[in-house]
C-alpha atoms as a PDB file:
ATOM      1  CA  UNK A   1     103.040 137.294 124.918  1.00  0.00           C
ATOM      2  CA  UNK A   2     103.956 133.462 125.797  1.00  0.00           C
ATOM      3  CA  UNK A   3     101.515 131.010 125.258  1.00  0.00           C
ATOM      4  CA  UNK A   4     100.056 128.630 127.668  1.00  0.00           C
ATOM      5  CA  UNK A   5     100.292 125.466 128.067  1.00  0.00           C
ATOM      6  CA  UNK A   6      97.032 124.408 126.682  1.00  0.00           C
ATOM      7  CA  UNK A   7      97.640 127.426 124.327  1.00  0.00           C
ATOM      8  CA  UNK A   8     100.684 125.108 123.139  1.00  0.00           C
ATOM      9  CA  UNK A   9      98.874 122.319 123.737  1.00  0.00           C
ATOM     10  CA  UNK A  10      95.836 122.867 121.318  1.00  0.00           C
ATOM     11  CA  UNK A  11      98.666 124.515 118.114  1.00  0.00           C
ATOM     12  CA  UNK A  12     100.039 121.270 118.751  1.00  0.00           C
ATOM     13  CA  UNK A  13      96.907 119.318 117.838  1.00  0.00           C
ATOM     14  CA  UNK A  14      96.083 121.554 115.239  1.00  0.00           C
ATOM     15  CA  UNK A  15      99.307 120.922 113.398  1.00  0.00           C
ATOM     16  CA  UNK A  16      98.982 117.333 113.737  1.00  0.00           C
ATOM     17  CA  UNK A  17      95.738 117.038 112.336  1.00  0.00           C
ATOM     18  CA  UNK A  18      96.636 119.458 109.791  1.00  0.00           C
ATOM     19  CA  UNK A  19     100.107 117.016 108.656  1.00  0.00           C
ATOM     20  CA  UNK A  20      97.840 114.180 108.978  1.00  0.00           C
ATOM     21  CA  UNK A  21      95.320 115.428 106.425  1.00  0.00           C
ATOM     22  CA  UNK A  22      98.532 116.002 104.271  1.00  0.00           C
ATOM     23  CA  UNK A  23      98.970 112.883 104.316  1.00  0.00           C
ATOM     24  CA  UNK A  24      96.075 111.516 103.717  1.00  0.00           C
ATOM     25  CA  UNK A  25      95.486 113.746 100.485  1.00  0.00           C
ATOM     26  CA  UNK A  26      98.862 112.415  99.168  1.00  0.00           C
ATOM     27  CA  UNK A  27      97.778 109.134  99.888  1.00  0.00           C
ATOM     28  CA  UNK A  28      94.277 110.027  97.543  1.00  0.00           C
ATOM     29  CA  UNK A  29      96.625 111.562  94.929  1.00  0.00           C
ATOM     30  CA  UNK A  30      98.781 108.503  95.066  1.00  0.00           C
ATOM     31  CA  UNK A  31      97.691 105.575  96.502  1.00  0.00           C
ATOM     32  CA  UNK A  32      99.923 103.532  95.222  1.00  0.00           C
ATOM     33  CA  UNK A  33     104.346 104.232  95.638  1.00  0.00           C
ATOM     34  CA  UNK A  34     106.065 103.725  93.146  1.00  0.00           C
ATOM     35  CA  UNK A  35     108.372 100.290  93.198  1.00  0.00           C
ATOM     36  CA  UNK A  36     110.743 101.470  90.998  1.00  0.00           C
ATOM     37  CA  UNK A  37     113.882 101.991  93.001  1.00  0.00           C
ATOM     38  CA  UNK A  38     116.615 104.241  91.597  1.00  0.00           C
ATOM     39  CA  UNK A  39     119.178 101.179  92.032  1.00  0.00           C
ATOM     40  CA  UNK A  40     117.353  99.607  89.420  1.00  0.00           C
ATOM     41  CA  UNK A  41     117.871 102.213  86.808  1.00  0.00           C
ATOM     42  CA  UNK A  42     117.329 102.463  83.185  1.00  0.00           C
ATOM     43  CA  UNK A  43     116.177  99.211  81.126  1.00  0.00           C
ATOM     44  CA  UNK A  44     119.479  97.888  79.894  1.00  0.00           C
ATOM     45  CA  UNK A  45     119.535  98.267  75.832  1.00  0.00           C
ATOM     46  CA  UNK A  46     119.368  95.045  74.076  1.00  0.00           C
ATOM     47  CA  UNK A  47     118.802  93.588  70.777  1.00  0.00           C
ATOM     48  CA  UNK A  48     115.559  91.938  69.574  1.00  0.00           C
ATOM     49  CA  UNK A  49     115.117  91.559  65.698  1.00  0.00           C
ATOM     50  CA  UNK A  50     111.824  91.729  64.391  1.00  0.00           C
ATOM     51  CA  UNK A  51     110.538  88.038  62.945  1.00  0.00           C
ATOM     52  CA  UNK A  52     108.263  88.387  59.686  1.00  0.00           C
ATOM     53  CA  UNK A  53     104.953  88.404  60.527  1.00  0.00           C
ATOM     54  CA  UNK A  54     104.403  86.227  56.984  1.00  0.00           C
ATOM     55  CA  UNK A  55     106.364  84.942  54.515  1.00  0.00           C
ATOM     56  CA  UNK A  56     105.167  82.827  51.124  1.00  0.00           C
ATOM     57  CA  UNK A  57     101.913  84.181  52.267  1.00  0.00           C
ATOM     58  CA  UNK A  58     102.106  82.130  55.578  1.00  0.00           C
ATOM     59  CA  UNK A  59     101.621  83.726  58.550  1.00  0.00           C
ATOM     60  CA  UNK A  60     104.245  83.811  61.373  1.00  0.00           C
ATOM     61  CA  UNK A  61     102.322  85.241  64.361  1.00  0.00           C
ATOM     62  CA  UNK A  62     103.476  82.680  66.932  1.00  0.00           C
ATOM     63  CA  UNK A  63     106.981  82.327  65.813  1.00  0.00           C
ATOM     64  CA  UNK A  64     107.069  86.652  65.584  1.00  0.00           C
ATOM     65  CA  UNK A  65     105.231  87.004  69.148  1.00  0.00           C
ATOM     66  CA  UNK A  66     107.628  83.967  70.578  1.00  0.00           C
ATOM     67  CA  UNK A  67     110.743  85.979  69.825  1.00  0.00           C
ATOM     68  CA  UNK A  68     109.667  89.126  71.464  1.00  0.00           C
ATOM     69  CA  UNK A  69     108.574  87.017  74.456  1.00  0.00           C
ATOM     70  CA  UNK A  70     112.261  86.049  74.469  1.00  0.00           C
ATOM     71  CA  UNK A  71     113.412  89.628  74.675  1.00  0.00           C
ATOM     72  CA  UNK A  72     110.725  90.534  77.141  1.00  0.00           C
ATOM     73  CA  UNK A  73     111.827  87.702  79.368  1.00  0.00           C
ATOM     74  CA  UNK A  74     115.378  88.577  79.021  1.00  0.00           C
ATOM     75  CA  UNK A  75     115.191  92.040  79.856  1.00  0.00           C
ATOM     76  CA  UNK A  76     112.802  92.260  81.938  1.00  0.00           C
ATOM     77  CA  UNK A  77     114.012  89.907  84.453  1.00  0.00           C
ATOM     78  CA  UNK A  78     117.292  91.691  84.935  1.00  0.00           C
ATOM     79  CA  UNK A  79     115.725  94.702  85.958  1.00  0.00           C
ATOM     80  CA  UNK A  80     113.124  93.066  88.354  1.00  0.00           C
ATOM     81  CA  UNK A  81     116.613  91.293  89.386  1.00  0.00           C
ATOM     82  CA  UNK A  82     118.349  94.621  90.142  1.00  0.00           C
ATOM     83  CA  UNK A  83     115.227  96.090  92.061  1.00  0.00           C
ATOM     84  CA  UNK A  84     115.728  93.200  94.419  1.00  0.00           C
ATOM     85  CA  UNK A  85     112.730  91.111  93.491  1.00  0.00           C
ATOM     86  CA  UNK A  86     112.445  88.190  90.826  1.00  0.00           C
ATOM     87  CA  UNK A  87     110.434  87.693  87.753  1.00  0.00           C
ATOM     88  CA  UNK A  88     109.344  84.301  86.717  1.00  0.00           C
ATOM     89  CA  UNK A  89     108.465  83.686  83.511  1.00  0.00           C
ATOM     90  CA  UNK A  90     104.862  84.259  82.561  1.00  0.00           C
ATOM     91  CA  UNK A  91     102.685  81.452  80.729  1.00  0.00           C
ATOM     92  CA  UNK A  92     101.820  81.878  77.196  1.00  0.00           C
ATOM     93  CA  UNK A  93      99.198  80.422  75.210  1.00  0.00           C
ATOM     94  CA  UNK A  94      98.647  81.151  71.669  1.00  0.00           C
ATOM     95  CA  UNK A  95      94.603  80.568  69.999  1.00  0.00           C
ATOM     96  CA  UNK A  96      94.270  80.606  66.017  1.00  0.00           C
ATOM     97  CA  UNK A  97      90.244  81.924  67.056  1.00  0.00           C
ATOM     98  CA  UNK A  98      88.765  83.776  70.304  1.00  0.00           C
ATOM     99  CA  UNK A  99      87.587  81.476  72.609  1.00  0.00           C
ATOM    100  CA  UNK A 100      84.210  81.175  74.810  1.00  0.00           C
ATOM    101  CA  UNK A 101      86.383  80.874  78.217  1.00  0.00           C
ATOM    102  CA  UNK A 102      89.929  81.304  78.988  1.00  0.00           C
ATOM    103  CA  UNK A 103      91.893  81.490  82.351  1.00  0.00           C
ATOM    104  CA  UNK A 104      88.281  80.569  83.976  1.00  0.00           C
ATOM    105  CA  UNK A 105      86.985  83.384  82.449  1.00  0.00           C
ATOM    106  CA  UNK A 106      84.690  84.512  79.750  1.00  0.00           C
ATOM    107  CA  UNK A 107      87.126  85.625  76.644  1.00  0.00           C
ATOM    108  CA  UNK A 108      87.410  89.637  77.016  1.00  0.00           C
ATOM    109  CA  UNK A 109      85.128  91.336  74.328  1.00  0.00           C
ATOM    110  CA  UNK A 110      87.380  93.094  71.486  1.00  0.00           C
ATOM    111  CA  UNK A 111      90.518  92.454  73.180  1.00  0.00           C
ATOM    112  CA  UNK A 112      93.658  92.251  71.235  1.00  0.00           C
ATOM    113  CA  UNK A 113      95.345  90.212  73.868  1.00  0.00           C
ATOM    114  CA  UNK A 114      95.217  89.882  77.507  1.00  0.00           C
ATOM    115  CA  UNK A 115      96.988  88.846  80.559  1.00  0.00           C
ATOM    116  CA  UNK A 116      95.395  86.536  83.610  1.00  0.00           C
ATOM    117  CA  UNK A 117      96.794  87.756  86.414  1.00  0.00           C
ATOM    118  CA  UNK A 118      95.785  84.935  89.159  1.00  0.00           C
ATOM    119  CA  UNK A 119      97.733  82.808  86.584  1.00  0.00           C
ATOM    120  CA  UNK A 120     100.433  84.828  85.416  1.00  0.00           C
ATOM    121  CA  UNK A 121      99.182  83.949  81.732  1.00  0.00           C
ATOM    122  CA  UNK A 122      99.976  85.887  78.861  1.00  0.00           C
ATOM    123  CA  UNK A 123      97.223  84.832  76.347  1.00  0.00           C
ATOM    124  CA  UNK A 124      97.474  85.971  72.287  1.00  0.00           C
ATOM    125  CA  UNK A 125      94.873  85.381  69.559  1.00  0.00           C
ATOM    126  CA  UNK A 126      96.652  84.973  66.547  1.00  0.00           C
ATOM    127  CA  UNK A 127      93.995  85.885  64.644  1.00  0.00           C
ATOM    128  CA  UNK A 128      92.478  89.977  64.069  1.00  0.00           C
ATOM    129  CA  UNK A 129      93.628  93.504  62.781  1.00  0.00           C
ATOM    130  CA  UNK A 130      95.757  93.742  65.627  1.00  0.00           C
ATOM    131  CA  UNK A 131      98.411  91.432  64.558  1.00  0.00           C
ATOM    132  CA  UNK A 132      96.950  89.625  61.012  1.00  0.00           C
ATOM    133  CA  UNK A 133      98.545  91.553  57.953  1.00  0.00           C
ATOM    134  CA  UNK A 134     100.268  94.568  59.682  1.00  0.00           C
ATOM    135  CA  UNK A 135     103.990  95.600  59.310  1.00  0.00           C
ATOM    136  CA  UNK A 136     104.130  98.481  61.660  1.00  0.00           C
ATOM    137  CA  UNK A 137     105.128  97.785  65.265  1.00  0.00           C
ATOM    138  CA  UNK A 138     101.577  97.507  67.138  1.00  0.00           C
ATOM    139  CA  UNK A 139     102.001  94.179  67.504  1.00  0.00           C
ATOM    140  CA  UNK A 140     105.122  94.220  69.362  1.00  0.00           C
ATOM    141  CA  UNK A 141     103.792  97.101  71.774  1.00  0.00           C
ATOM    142  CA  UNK A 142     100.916  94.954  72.385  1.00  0.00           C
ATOM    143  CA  UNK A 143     102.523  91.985  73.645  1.00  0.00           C
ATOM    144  CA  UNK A 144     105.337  94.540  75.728  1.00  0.00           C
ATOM    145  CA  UNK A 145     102.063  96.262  77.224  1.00  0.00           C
ATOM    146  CA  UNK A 146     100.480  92.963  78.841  1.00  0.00           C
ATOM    147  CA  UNK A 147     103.963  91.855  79.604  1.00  0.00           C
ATOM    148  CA  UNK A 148     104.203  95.390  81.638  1.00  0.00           C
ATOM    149  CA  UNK A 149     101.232  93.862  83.918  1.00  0.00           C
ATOM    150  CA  UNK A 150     103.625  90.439  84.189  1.00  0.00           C
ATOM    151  CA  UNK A 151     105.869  93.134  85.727  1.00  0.00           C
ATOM    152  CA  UNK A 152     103.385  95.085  87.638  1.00  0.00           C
ATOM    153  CA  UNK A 153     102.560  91.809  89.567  1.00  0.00           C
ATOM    154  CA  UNK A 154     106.358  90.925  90.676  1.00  0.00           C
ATOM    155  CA  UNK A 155     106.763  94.330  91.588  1.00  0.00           C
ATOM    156  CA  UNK A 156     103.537  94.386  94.096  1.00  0.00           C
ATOM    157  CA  UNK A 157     101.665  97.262  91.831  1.00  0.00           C
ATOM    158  CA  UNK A 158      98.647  94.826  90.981  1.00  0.00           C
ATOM    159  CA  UNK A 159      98.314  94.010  94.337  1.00  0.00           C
ATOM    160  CA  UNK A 160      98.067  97.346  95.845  1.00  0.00           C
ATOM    161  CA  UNK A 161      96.436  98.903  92.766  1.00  0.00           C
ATOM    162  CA  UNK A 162      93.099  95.939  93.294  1.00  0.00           C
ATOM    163  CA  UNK A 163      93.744  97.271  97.423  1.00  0.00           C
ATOM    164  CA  UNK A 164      93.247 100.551  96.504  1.00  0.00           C
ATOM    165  CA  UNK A 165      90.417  99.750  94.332  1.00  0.00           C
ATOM    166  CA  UNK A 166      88.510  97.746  96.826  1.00  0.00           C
ATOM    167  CA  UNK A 167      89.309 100.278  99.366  1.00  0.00           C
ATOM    168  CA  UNK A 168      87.730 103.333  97.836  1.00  0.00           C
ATOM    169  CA  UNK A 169      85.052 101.086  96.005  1.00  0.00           C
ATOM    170  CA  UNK A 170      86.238 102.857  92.906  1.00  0.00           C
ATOM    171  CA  UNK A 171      83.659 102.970  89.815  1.00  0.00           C
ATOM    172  CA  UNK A 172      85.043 105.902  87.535  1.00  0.00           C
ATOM    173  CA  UNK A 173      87.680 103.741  86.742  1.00  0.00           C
ATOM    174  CA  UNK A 174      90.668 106.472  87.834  1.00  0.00           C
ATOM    175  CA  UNK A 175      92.519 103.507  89.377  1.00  0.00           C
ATOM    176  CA  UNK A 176      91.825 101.134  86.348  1.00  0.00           C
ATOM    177  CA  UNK A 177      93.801 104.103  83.915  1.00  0.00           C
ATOM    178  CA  UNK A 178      96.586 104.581  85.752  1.00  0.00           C
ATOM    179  CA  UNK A 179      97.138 101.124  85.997  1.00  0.00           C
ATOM    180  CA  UNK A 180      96.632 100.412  82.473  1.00  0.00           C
ATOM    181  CA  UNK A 181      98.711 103.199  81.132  1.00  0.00           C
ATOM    182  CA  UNK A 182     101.555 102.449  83.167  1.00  0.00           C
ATOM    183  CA  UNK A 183     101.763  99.363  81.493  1.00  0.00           C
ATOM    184  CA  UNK A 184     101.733 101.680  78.377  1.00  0.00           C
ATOM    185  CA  UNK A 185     104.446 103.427  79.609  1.00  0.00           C
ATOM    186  CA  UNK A 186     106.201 100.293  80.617  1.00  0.00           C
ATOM    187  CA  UNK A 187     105.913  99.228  76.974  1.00  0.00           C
ATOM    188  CA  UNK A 188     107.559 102.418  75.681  1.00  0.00           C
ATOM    189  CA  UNK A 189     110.391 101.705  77.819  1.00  0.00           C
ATOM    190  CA  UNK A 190     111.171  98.434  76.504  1.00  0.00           C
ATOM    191  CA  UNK A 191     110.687  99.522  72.894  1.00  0.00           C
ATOM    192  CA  UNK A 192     113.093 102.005  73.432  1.00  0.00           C
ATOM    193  CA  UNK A 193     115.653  99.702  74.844  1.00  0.00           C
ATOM    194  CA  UNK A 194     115.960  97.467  71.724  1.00  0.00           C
ATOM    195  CA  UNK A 195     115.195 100.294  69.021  1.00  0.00           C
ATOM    196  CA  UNK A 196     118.403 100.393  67.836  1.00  0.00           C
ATOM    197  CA  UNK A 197     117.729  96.548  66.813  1.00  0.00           C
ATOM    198  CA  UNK A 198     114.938  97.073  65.224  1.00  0.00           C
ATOM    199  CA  UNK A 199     116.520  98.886  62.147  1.00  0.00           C
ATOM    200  CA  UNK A 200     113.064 101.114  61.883  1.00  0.00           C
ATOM    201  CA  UNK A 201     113.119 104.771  60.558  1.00  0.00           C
ATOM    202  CA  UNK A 202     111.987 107.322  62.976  1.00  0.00           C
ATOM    203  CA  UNK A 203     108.703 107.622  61.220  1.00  0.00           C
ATOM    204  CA  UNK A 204     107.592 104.007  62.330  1.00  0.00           C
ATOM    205  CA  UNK A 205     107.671 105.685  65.648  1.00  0.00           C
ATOM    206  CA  UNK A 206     105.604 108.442  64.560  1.00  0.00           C
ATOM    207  CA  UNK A 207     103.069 105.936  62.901  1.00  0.00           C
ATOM    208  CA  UNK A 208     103.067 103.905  66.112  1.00  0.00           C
ATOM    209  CA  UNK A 209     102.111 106.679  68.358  1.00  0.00           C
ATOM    210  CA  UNK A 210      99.049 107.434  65.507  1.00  0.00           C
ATOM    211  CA  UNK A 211      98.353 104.483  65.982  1.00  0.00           C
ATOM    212  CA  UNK A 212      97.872 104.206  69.557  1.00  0.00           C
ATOM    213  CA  UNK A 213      95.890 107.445  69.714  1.00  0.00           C
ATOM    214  CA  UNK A 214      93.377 105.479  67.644  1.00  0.00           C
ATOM    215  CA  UNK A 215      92.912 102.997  70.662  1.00  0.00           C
ATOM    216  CA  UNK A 216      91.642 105.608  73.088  1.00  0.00           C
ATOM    217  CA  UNK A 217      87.976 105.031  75.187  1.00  0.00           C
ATOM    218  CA  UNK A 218      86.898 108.193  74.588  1.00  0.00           C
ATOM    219  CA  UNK A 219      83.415 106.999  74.730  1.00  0.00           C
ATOM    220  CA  UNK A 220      82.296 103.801  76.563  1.00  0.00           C
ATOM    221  CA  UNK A 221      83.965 102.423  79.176  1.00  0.00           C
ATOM    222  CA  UNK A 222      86.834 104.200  80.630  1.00  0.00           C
ATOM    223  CA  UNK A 223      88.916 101.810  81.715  1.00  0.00           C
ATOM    224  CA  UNK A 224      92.670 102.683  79.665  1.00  0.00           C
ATOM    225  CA  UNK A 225      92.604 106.096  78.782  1.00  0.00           C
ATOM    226  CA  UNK A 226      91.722 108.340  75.908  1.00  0.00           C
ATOM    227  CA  UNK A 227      94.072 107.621  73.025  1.00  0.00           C
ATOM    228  CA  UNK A 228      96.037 110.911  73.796  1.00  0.00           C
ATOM    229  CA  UNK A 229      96.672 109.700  77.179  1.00  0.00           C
ATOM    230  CA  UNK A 230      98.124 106.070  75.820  1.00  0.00           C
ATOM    231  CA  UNK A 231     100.309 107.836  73.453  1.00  0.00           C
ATOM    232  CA  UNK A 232     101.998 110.091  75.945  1.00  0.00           C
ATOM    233  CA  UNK A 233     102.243 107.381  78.526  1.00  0.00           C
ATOM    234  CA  UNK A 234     104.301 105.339  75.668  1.00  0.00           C
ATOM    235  CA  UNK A 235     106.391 108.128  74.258  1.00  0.00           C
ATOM    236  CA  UNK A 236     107.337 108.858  77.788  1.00  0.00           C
ATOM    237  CA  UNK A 237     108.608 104.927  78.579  1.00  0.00           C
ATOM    238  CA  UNK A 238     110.318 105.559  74.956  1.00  0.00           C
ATOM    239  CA  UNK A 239     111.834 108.653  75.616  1.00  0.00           C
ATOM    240  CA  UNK A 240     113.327 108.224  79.128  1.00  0.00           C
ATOM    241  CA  UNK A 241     114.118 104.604  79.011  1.00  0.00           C
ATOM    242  CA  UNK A 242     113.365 104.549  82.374  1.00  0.00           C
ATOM    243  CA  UNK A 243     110.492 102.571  84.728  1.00  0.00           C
ATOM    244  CA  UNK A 244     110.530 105.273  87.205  1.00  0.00           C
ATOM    245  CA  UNK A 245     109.403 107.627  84.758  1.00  0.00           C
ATOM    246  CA  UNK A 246     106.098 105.447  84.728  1.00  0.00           C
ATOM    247  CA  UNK A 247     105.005 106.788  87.951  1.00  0.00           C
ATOM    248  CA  UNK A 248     101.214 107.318  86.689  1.00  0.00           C
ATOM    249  CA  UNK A 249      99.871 107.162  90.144  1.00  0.00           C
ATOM    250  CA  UNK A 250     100.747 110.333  91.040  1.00  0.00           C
ATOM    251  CA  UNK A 251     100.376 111.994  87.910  1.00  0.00           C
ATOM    252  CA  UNK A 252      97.249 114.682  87.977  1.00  0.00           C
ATOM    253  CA  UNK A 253      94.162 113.197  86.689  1.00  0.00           C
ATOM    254  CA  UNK A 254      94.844 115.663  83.382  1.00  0.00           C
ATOM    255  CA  UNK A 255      97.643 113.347  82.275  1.00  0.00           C
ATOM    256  CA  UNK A 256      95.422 109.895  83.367  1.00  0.00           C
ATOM    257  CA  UNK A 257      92.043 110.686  81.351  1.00  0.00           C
END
């Protein structure tokens, strides 16, 4: 039997409402698209030699962390380039201790290093078990994870991420993770796109990845996922050599915890 017009009518308004919520539980799944356009595509492989982190018994930090910044800049800005958008260079300051303020800010408690985003500040204590002594790569995927939030800001993530935030008055820091581990992720990529510089056995990426697992917030604040979480995130960047594998924000909250 044909239906009415209001018969029509009212299927009509049901299957509107019913795309609209659709959308609006993709948009709570993913709040934020992801900026990483295909045109872009994979982080171009380069070379960046590790500096010694000491010699003589002198340590190097700023001279080791200056030369990745070098690669980081390079690279980096030729794929922001390609996706249509520029990348200025960050700010970098360099402290031999922690200090009581920095950016305007009270110095973050137990950070290895940090990045100011209102002033696009990449900021490295040279001092610490995250970079004094070590000869495995942690230091490097530090300083390619905070320069993965350099990158989140000229591609308009940050921005929408603190948005989304504000918008849902977030407090079980979901948002904060995703955010966070993209930057892992981000990291991975880049490591994997000068690997073949590094002249590293496989099993430094191995140790790495242990590594990395041990920086998890299981307990406390959960603000850049468990240590499993960080690893995969990383190994993923690694692996695909691609941003757009980063996508974290619509990842299920499994693979974000």
């Amino acid at each position: 039997m044909p239906f009415s017009p209001l018969a029509r009518a009212l299927a009509l308004t049901a299957t509107l409402a019913m795309a609209g919520l659709s959308a609006q539980t993709a948009h709570a799944a993913a709040p934020i698209k992801s900026p990483f356009p295909k045109k872009a595509g994979r982080l171009a492989a380069a070379s960046c030699p590790e500096r010694p982190l000491s010699t003589g018994g002198i340590p190097r930090g700023r001279e080791y962390l200056g030369a990745v910044m070098k690669c980081l800049d390079k690279s980096w800005a030729a794929y922001v380039r390609k996706a249509g958008r520029s990348l200025g260079r960050p700010v970098v300051r360099y402290f031999d201790e922690p200090q009581r303020t920095v950016c305007g800010m009270p110095w973050p408690e137990h950070a290895a290093a940090f990045y100011c985003t209102e002033r696009a500040t990449l900021v490295f204590p040279l001092t610490g078990s995250w970079i004094e002594g070590r000869t495995d790569l942690y230091p490097m995927k530090v300083a390619a994870h905070e320069y993965g939030h350099h990158v989140q800001s000229a591609l308009g993530i940050r921005k929408a991420y603190e948005m989304a935030a504000r918008a849902r008055r977030e407090r079980d820091g979901d948002l904060k993770r995703r955010y966070e581990l993209q930057a892992d992720c981000l990291a991975g990529v880049f490591l994997g796109s000068v690997w073949g510089s590094l002249g590293r056995p496989q099993r430094d990426w191995a140790a790495l990845l242990d590594t990395v697992k041990a920086t998890g917030d299981e307990d406390g604040e959960r603000s850049h996922g468990k240590g499993a979480s960080r690893a995969s995130w990383l190994e993923r960047g690694f692996r695909s050599g691609s941003p757009a594998t980063c996508d974290t924000w619509s990842a299920t909250a499994a693979k974000v915890s």
